[in-house]
N, C-alpha and C. Protein backbone atom coordinates (compact mmCIF):
# COMPACT_ATOMS: atom_id res chain seq x y z
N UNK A 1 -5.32 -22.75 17.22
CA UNK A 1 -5.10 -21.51 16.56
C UNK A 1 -6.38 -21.16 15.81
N UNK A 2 -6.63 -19.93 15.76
CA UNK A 2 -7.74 -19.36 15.30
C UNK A 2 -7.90 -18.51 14.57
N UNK A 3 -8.04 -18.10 13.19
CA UNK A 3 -7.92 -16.78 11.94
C UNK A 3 -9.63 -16.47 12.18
N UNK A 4 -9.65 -15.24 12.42
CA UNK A 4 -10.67 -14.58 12.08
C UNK A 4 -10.58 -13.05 11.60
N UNK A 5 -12.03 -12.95 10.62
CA UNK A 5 -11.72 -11.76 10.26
C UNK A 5 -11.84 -10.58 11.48
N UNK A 6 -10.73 -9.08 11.08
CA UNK A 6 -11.18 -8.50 12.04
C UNK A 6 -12.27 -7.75 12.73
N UNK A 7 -12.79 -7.54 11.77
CA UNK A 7 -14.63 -6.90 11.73
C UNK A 7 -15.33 -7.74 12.52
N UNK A 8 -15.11 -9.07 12.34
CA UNK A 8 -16.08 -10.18 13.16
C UNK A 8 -15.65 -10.10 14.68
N UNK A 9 -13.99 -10.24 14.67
CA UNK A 9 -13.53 -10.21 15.75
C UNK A 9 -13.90 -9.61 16.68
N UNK A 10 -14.19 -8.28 16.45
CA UNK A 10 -14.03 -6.88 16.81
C UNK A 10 -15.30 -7.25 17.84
N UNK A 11 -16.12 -7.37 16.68
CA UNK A 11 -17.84 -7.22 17.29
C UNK A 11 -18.26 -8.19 18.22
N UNK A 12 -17.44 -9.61 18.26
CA UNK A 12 -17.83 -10.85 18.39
C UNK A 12 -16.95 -11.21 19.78
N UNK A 13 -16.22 -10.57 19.92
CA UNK A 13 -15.02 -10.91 21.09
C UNK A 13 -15.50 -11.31 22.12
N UNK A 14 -16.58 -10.38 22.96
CA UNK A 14 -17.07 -10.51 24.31
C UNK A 14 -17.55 -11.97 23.91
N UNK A 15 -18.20 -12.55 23.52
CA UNK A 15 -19.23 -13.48 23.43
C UNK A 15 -18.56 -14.59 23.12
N UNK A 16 -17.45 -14.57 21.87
CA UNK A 16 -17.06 -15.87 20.83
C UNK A 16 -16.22 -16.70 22.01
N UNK A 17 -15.47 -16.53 22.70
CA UNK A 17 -14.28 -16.99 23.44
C UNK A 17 -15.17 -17.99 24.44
N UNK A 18 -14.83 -18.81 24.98
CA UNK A 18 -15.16 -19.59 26.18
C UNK A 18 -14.20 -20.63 26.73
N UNK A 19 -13.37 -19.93 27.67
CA UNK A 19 -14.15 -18.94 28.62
C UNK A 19 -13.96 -17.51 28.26
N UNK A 20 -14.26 -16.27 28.93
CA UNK A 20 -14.34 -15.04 28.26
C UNK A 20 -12.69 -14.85 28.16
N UNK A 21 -12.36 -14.04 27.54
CA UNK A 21 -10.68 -13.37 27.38
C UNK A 21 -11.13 -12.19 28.63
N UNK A 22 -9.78 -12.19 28.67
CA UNK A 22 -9.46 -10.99 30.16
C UNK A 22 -10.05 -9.80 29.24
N UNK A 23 -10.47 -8.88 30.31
CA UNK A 23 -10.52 -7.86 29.73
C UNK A 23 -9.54 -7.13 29.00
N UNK A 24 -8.56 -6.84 29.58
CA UNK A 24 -7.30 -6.14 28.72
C UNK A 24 -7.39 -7.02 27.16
N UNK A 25 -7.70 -8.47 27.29
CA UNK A 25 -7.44 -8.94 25.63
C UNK A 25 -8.76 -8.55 25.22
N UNK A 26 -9.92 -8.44 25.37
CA UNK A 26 -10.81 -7.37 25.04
C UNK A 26 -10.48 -6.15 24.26
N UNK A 27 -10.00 -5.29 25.33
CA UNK A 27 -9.93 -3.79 24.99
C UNK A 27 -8.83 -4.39 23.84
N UNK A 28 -7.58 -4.64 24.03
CA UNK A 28 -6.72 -5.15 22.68
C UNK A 28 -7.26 -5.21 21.51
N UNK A 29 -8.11 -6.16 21.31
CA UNK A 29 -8.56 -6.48 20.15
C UNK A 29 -9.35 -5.05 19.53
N UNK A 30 -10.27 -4.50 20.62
CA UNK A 30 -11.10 -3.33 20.33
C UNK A 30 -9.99 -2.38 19.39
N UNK A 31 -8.89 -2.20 20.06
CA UNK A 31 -7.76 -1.37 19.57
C UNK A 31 -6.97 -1.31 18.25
N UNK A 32 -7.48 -2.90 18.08
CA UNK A 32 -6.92 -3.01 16.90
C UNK A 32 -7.19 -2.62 15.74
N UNK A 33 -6.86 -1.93 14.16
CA UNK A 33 -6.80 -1.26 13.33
C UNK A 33 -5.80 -1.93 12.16
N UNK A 34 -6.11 -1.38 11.10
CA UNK A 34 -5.35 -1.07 9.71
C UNK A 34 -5.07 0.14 9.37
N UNK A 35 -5.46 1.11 10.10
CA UNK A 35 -5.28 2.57 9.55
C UNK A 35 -5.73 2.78 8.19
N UNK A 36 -5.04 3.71 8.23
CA UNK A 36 -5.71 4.12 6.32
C UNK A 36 -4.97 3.70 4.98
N UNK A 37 -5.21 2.81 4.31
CA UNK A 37 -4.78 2.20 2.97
C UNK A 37 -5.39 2.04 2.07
N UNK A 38 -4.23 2.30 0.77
CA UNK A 38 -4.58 2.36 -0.23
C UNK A 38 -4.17 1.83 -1.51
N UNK A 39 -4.62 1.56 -2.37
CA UNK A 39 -4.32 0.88 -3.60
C UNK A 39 -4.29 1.70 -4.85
N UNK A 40 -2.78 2.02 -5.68
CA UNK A 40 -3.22 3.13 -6.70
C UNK A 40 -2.97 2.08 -8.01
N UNK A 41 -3.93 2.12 -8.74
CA UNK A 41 -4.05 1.16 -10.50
C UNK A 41 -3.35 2.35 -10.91
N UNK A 42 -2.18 2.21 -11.75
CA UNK A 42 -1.65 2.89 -13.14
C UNK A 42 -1.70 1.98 -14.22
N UNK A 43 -2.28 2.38 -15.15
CA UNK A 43 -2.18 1.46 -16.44
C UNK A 43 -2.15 2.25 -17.76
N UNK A 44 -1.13 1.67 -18.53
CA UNK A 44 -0.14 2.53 -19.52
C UNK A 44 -0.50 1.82 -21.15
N UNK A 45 -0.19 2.79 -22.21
CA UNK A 45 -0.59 2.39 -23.44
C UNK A 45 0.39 1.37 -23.74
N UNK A 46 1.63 1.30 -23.28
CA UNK A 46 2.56 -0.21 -23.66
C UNK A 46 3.60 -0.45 -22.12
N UNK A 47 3.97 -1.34 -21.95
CA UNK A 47 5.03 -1.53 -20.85
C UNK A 47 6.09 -1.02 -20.84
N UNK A 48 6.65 -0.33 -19.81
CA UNK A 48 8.09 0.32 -19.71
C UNK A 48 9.18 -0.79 -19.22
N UNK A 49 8.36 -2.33 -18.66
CA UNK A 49 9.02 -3.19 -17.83
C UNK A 49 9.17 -4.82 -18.85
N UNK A 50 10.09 -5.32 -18.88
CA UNK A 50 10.46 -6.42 -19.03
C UNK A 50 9.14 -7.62 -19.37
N UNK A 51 9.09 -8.33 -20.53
CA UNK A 51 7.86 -8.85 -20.70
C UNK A 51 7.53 -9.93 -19.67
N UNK A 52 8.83 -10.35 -18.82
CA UNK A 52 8.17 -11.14 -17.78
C UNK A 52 8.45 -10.89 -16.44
N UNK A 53 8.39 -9.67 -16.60
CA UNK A 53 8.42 -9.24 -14.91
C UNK A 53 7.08 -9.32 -14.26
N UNK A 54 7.12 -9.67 -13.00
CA UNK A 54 5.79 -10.14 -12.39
C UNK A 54 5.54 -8.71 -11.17
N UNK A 55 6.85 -8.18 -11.11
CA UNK A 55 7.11 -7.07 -9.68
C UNK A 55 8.09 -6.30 -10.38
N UNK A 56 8.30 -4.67 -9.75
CA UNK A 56 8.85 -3.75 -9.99
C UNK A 56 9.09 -3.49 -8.33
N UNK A 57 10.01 -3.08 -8.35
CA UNK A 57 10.77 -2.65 -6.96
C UNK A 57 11.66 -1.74 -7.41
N UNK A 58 11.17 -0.82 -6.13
CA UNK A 58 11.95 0.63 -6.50
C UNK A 58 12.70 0.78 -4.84
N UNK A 59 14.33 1.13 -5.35
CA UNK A 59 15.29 0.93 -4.07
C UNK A 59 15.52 2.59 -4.35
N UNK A 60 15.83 3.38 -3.40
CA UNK A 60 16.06 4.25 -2.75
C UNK A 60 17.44 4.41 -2.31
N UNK A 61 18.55 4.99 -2.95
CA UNK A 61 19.81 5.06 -2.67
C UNK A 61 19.94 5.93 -1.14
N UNK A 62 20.71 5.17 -0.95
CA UNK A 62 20.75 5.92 0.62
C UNK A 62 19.66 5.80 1.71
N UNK A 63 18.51 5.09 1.42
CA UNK A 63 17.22 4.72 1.96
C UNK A 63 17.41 3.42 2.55
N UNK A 64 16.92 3.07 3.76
CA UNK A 64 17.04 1.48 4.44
C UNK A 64 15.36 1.64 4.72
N UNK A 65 14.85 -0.08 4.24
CA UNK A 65 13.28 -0.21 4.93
C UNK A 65 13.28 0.06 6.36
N UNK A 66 14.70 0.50 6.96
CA UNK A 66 14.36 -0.07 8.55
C UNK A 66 13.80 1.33 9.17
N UNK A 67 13.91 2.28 8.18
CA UNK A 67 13.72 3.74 8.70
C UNK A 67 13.30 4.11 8.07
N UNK A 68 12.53 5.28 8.99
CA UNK A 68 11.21 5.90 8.81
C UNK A 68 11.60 7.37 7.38
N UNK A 69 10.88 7.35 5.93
CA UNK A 69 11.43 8.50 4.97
C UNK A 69 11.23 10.18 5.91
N UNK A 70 12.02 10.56 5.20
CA UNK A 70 11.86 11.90 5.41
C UNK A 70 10.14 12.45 5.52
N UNK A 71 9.86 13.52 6.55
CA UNK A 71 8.23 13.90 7.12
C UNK A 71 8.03 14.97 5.86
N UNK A 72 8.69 15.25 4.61
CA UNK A 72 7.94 16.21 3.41
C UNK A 72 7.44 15.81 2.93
N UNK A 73 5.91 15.20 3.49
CA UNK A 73 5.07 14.53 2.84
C UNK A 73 4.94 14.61 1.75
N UNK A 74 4.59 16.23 1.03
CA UNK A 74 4.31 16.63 -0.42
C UNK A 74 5.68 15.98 -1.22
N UNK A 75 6.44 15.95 -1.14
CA UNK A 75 8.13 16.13 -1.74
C UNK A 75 8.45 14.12 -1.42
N UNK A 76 7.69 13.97 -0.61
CA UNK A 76 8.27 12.03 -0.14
C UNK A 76 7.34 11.09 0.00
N UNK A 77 5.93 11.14 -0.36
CA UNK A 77 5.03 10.64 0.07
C UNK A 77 5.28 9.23 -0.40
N UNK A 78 5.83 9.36 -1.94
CA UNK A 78 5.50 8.14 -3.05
C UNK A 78 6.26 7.38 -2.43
N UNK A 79 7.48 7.56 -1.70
CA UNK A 79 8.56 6.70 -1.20
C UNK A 79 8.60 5.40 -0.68
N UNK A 80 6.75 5.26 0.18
CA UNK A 80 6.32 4.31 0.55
C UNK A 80 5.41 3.19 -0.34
N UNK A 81 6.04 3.51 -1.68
CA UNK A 81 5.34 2.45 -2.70
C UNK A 81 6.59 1.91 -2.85
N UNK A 82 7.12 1.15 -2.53
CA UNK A 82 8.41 0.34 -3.13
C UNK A 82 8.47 -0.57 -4.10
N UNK A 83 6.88 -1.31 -4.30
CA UNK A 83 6.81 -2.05 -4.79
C UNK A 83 5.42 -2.39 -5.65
N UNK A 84 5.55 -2.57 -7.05
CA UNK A 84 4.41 -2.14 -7.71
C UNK A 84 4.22 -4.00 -8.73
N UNK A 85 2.90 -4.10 -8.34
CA UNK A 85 2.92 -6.16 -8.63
C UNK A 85 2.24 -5.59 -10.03
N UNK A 86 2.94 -6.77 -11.34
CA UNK A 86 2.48 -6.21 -12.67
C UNK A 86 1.09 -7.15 -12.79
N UNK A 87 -0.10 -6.42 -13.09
CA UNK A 87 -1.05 -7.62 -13.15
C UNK A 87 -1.35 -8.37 -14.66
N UNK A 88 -1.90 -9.19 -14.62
CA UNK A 88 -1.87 -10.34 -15.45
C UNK A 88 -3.25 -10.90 -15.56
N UNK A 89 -3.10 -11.48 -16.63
CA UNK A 89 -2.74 -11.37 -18.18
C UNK A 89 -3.04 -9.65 -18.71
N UNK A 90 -1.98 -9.26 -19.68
CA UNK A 90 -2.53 -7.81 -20.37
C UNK A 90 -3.63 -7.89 -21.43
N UNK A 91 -3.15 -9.05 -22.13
CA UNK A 91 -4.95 -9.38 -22.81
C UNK A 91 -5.80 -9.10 -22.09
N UNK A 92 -6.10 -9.08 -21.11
CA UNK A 92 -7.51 -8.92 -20.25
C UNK A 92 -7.69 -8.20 -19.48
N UNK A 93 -6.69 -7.38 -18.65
CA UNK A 93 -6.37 -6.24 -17.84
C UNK A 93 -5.45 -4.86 -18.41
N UNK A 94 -4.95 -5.18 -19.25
CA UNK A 94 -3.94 -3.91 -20.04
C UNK A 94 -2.75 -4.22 -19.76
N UNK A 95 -1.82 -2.75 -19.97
CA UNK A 95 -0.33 -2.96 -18.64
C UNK A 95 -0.66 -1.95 -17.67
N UNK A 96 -1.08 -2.81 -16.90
CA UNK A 96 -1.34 -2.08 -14.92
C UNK A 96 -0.24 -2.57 -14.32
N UNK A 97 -0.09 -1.27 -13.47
CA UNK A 97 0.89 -1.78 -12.12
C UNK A 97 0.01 -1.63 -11.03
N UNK A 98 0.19 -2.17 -9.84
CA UNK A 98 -0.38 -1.92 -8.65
C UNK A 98 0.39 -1.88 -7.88
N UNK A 99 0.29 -0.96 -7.17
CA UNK A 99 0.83 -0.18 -5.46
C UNK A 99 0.15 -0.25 -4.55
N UNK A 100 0.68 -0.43 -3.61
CA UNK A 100 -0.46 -0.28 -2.23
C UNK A 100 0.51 0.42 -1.20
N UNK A 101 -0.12 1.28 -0.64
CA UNK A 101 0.41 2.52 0.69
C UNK A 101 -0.29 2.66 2.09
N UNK A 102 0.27 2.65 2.71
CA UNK A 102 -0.64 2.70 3.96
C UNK A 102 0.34 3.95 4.86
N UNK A 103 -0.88 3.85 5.52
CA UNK A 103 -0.15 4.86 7.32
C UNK A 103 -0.69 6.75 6.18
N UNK A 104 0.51 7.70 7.19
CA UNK A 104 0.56 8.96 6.60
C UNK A 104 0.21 9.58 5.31
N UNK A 105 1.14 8.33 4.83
CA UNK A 105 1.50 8.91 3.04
C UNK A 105 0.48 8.56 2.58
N UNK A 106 -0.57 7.45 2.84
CA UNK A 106 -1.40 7.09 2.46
C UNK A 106 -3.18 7.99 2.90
N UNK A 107 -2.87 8.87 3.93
CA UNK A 107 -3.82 9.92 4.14
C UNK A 107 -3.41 10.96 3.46
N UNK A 108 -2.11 11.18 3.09
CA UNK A 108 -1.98 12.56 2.31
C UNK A 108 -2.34 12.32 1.16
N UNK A 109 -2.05 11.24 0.32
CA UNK A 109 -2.07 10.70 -0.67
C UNK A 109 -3.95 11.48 -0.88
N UNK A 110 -4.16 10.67 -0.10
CA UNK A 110 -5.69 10.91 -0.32
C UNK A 110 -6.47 12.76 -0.31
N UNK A 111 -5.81 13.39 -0.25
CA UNK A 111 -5.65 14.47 -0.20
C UNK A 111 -5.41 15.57 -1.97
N UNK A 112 -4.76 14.62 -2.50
CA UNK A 112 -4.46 15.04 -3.76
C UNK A 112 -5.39 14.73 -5.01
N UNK A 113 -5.39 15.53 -5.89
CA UNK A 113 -5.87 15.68 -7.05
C UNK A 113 -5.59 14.24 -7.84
N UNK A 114 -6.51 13.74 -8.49
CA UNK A 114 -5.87 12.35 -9.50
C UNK A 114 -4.45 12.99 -10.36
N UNK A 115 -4.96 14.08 -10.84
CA UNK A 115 -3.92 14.81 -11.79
C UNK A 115 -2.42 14.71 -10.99
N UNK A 116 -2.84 15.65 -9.94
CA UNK A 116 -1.38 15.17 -8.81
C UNK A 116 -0.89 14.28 -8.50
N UNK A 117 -1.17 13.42 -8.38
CA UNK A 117 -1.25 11.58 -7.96
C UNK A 117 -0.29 11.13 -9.72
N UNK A 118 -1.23 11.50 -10.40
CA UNK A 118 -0.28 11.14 -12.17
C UNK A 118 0.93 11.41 -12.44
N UNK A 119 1.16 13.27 -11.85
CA UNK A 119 2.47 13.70 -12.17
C UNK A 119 3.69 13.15 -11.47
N UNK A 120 2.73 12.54 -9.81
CA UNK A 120 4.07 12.10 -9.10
C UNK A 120 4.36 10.55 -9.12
N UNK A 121 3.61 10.28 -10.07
CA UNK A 121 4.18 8.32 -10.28
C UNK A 121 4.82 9.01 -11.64
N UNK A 122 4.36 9.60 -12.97
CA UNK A 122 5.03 9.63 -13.75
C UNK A 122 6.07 10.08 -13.04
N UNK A 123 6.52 11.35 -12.26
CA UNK A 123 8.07 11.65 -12.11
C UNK A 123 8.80 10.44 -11.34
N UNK A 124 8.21 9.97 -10.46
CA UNK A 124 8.44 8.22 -9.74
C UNK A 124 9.23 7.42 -11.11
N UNK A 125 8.40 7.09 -11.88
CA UNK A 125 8.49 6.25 -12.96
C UNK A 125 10.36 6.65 -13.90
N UNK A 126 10.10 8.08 -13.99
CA UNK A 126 11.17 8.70 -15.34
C UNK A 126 12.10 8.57 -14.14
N UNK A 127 12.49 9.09 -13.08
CA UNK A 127 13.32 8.81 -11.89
C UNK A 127 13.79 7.60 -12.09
N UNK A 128 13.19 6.85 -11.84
CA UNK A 128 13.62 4.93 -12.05
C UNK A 128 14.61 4.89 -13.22
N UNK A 129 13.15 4.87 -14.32
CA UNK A 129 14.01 4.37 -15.66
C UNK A 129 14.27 5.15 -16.28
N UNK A 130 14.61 6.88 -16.43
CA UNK A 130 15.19 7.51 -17.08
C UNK A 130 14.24 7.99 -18.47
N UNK A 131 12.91 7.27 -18.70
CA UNK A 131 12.25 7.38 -19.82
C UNK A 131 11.48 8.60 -19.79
């Protein structure tokens, strides 16, 4: 078994293997991707969360991971943050949450104003906990 990064992979394929990989596992690898992702830092003047929570998970009534959210990007984008890791220590980092998004929501995302991006985790956030 073999971990490599994919950048190396990518570039290195024809050559690294011996004997060569078929072509089709060639072109495969060529094909392969992460699409577009992203990581959003929020960090707040005190915690809204539990002093030892390590994760925030946000469930979606009526929502299953197994299916795909509603396509109103503007109106559903955030949907695909479910889960926001609290980082640590706040002595040394603040109170940050971190999110990470990928695919669609994560190109539209990129599309928006920071300001826009603020209003829709704060409304994310008061949604949750009511604050």
């Amino acid at each position: 078994m073999v971990f490599l990064i994919l950048g190396f992979l990518k570039k290195q394929s024809s050559d690294f293997f011996r004997p060569p990989l078929p072509p089709s596992k060639t072109q495969a690898i060529k094909n392969l991707g992460f699409g577009t992702n992203n990581k959003i830092l929020l960090e707040f003047e005190k915690p809204f969360w539990e002093a030892n929570a390590t994760i925030i998970q946000l469930l979606w009534e009526g929502d299953s991971p197994l299916t795909e959210p509603k396509k109103d990007l503007k109106k559903n984008w955030m949907r695909k943050l479910p889960v926001f890791v609290v980082l640590e220590p706040p002595e040394h980092l603040g109170h940050v949450l971190c999110g990470f998004l990928a695919g669609e929501e994560s190109e539209f995302m990129e599309t928006l104003t920071e300001e826009e991006i603020l209003s829709s985790m704060t409304d994310l956030f008061r949604r949750f906990t009511g604050k």
